[in-house]
Protein backbone atom coordinates (compact mmCIF):
# COMPACT_ATOMS: atom_id res chain seq x y z
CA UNK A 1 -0.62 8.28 29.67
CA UNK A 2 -1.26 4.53 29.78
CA UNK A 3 2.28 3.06 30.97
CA UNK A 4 3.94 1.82 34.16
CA UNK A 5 2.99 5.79 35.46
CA UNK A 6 -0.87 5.03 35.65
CA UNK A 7 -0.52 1.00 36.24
CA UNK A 8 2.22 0.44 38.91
CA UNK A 9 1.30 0.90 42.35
CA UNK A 10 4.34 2.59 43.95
CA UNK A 11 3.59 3.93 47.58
CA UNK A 12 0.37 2.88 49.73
CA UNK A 13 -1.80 6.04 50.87
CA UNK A 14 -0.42 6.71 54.21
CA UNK A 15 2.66 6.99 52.75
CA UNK A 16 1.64 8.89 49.95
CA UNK A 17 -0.14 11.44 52.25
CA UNK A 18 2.98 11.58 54.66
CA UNK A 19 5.54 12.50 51.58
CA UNK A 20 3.10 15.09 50.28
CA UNK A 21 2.26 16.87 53.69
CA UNK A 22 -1.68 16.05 53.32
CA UNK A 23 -3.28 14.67 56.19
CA UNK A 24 -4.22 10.84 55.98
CA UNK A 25 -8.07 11.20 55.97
CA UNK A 26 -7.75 14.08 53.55
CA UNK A 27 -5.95 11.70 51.18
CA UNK A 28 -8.25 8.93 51.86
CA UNK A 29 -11.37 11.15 50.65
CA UNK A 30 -9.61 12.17 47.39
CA UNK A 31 -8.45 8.88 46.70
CA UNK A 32 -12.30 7.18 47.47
CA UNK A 33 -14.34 10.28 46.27
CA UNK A 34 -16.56 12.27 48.16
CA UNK A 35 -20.09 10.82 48.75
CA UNK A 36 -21.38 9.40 45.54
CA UNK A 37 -18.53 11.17 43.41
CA UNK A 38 -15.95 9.11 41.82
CA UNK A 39 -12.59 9.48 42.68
CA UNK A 40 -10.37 12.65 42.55
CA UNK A 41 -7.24 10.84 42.07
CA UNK A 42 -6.44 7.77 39.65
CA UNK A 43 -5.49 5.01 42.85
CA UNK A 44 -5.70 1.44 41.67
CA UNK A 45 -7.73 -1.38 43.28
CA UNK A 46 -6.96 -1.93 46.65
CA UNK A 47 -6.35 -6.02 47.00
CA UNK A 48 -5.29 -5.88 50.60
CA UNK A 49 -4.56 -4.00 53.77
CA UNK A 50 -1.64 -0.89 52.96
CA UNK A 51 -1.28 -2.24 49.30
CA UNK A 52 0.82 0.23 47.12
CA UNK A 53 -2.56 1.54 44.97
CA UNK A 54 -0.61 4.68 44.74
CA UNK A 55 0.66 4.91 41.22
CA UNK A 56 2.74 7.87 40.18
CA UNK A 57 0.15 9.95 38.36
CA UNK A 58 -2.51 9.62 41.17
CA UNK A 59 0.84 10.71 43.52
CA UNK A 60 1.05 14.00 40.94
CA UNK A 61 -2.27 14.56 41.19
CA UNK A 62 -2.34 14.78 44.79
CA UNK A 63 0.29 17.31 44.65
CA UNK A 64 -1.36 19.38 42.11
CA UNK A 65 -4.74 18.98 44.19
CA UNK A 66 -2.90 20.20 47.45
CA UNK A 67 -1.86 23.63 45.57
CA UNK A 68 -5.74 23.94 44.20
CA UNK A 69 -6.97 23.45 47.87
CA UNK A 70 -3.88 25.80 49.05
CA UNK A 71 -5.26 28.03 46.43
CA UNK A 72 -9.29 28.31 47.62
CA UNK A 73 -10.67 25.92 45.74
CA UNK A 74 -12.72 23.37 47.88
CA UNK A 75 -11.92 19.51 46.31
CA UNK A 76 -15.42 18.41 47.37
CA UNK A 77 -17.07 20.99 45.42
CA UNK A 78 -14.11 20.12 42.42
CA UNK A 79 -15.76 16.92 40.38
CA UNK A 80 -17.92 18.52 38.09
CA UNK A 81 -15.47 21.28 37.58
CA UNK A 82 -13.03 18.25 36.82
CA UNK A 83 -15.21 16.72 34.27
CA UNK A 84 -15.28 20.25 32.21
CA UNK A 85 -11.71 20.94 31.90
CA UNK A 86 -11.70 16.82 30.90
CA UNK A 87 -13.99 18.13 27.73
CA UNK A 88 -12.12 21.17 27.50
CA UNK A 89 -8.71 19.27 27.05
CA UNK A 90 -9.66 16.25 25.95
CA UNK A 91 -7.71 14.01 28.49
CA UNK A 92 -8.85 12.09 31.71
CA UNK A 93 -5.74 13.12 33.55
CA UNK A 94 -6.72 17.21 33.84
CA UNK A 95 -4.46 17.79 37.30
CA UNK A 96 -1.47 16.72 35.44
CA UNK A 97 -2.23 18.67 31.87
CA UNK A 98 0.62 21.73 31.60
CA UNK A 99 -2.23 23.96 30.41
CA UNK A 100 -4.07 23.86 34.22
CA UNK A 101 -2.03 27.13 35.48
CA UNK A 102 -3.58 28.95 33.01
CA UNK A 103 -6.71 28.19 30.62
CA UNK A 104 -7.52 25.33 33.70
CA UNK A 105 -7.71 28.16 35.89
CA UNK A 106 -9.97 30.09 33.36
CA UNK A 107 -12.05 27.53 33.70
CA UNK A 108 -12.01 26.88 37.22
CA UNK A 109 -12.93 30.58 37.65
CA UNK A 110 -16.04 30.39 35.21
CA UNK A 111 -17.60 26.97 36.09
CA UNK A 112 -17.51 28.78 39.51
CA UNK A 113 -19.67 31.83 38.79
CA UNK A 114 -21.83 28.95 37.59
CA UNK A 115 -25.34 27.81 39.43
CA UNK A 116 -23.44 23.98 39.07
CA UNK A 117 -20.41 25.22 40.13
CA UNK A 118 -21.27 27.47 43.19
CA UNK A 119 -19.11 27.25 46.19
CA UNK A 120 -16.11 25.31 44.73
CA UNK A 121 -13.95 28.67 45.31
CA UNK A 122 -13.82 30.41 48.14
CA UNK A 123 -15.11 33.81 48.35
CA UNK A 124 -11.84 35.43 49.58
CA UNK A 125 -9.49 33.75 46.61
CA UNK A 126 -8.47 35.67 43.36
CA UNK A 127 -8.12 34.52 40.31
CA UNK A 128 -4.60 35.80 39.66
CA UNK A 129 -3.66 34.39 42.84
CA UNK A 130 -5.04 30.84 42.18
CA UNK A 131 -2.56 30.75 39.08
CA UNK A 132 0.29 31.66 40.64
CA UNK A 133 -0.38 29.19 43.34
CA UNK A 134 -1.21 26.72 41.17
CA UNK A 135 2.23 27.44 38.67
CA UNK A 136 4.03 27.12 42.23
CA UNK A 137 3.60 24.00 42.27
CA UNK A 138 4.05 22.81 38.74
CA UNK A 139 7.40 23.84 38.72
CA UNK A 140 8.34 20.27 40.87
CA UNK A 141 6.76 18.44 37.87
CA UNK A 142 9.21 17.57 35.60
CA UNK A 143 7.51 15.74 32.17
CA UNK A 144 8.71 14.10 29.31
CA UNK A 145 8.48 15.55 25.71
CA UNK A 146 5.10 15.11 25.58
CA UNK A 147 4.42 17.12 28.70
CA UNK A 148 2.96 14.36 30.69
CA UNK A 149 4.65 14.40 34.36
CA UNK A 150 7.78 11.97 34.35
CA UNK A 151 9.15 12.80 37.47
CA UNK A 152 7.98 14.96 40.91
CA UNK A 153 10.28 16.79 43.26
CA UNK A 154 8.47 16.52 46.61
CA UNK A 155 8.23 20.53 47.83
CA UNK A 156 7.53 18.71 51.62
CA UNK A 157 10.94 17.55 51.85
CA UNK A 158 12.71 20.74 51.13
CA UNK A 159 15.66 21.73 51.53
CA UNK A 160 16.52 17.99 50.79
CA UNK A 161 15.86 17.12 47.12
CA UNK A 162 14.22 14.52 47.24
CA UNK A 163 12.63 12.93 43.72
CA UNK A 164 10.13 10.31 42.86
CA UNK A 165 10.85 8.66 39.18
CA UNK A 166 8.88 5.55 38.68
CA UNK A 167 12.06 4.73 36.38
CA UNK A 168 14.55 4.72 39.32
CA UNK A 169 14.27 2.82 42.48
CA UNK A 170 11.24 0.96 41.96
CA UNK A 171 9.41 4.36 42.23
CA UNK A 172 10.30 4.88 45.98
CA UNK A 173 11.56 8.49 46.91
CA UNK A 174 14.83 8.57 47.21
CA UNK A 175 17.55 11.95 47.76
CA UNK A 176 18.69 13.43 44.60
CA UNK A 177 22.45 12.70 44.08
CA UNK A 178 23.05 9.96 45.59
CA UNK A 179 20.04 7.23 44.86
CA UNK A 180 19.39 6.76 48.90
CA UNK A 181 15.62 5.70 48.90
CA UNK A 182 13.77 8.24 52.16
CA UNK A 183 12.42 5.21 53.87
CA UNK A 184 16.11 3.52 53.73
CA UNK A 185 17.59 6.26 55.84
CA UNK A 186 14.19 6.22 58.22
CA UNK A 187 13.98 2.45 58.43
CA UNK A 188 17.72 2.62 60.09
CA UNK A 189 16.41 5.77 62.65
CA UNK A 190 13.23 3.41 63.52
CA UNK A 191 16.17 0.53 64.43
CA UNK A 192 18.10 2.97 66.74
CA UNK A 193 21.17 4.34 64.81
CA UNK A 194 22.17 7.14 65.38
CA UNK A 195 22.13 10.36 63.06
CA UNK A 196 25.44 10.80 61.96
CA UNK A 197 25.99 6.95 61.84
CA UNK A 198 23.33 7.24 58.91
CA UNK A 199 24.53 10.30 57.25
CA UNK A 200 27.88 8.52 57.00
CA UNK A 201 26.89 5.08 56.23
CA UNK A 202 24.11 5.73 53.16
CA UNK A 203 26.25 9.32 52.29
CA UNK A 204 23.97 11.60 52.97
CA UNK A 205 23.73 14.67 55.06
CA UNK A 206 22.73 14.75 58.25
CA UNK A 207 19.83 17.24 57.41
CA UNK A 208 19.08 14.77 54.92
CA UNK A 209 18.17 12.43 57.91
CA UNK A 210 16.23 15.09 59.85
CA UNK A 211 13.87 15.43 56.61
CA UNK A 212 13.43 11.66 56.85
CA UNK A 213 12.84 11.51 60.02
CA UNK A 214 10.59 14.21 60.13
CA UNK A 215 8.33 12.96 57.09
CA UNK A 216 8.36 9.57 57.65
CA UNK A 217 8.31 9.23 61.66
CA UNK A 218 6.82 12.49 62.48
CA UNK A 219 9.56 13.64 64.89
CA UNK A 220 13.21 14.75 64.90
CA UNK A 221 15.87 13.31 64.51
């Protein structure tokens, strides 16, 4: 998957984190690695202060990473685990392969039960239910016909679709339907319009601008 979906920085990581519900410094460690571990996600270089290193795989990753963490499985036990499945399906990007809700899983499980792999799950999670977990989430990756992810329906902005195509809209979220980028809709809040005055104005609904304000500003609207 070497295209624009790896190369082209599209969100910077506090922005990331806030469209994907993950808490900032939780983001930060997957996207810097934890301790001497390379990095959990694929981020690019970061040239300057709140630089868009978020490209859209690393932004699919992060989703997929949330449901393993959701799921038991503790990401700072995860980089060796990572680096099996890599051998086991023979691509770098494993948190965005279709085959991670099930053999990935498999895997998971085993390298677990493994001296190396000892405390990456937690002792209360099943097997089963890390799958279905796991599938959960898949199902807001849409991919091409190659199965690599070409688009992600964020689950934290439900019930507002809300889509992230790094074809459309220079790769900014924007609500399904009508092409209204999130950050539009929360830049106007930030200025002091009112609700409805949005809704009407970028036509939209006006729980459309409660999702935006509540992901973006971290309040009502």
């Amino acid at each position: 998957m070497d295209d624009m979906r790896t190369r082209t920085g599209l969100l910077n990581q506090s922005d990331a984190a806030r469209f994907l519900g993950i808490p900032q410094q939780t983001f930060n460690h997957w996207a810097r690695g934890y301790g001497q571990e390379q990095p959990l996600l694929h981020v690019l270089p970061k040239p300057e202060q709140r630089a868009a290193t978020v490209p859209f795989a690393a932004l699919a990753e992060a989703h997929v990473l949330k449901a393993l963490r959701e799921a038991g499985v503790r990401p700072h036990k995860i980089k060796p685990a990572l680096r099996r499945l890599q051998e086991a399906f023979g691509t770098e990007y494993v948190l965005l392969a279709p085959e991670l809700a099930t053999d990935g899983i498999d895997v998971l499980w085993d390298f677990s039960r493994t001296k190396a792999g000892a405390g990456l799950i937690e002792a209360r999670s099943w097997q089963t239910v890390i799958r279905e977990i796991v599938a959960d989430y898949l199902q807001y990756v849409v991919r091409d016909q190659n199965g690599f992810p070409a688009m992600l329906r964020l689950d934290r902005c439900l019930p507002s679709d809300v889509i992230v195509d790094p074809q459309k809209h220079f790769g900014q979220p924007y609500f399904a339907g009508t092409g209204t980028r999130v950050a539009e809709a929360a830049a106007m809040l930030k200025a002091g319009e009112e609700p409805e005055v949005i809704a009407d104005e970028l036509g939209i609904t006006a729980a459309d601008v409660r999702i935006a304000a509540r992901v973006l500003l971290g309040h009502a609207a």
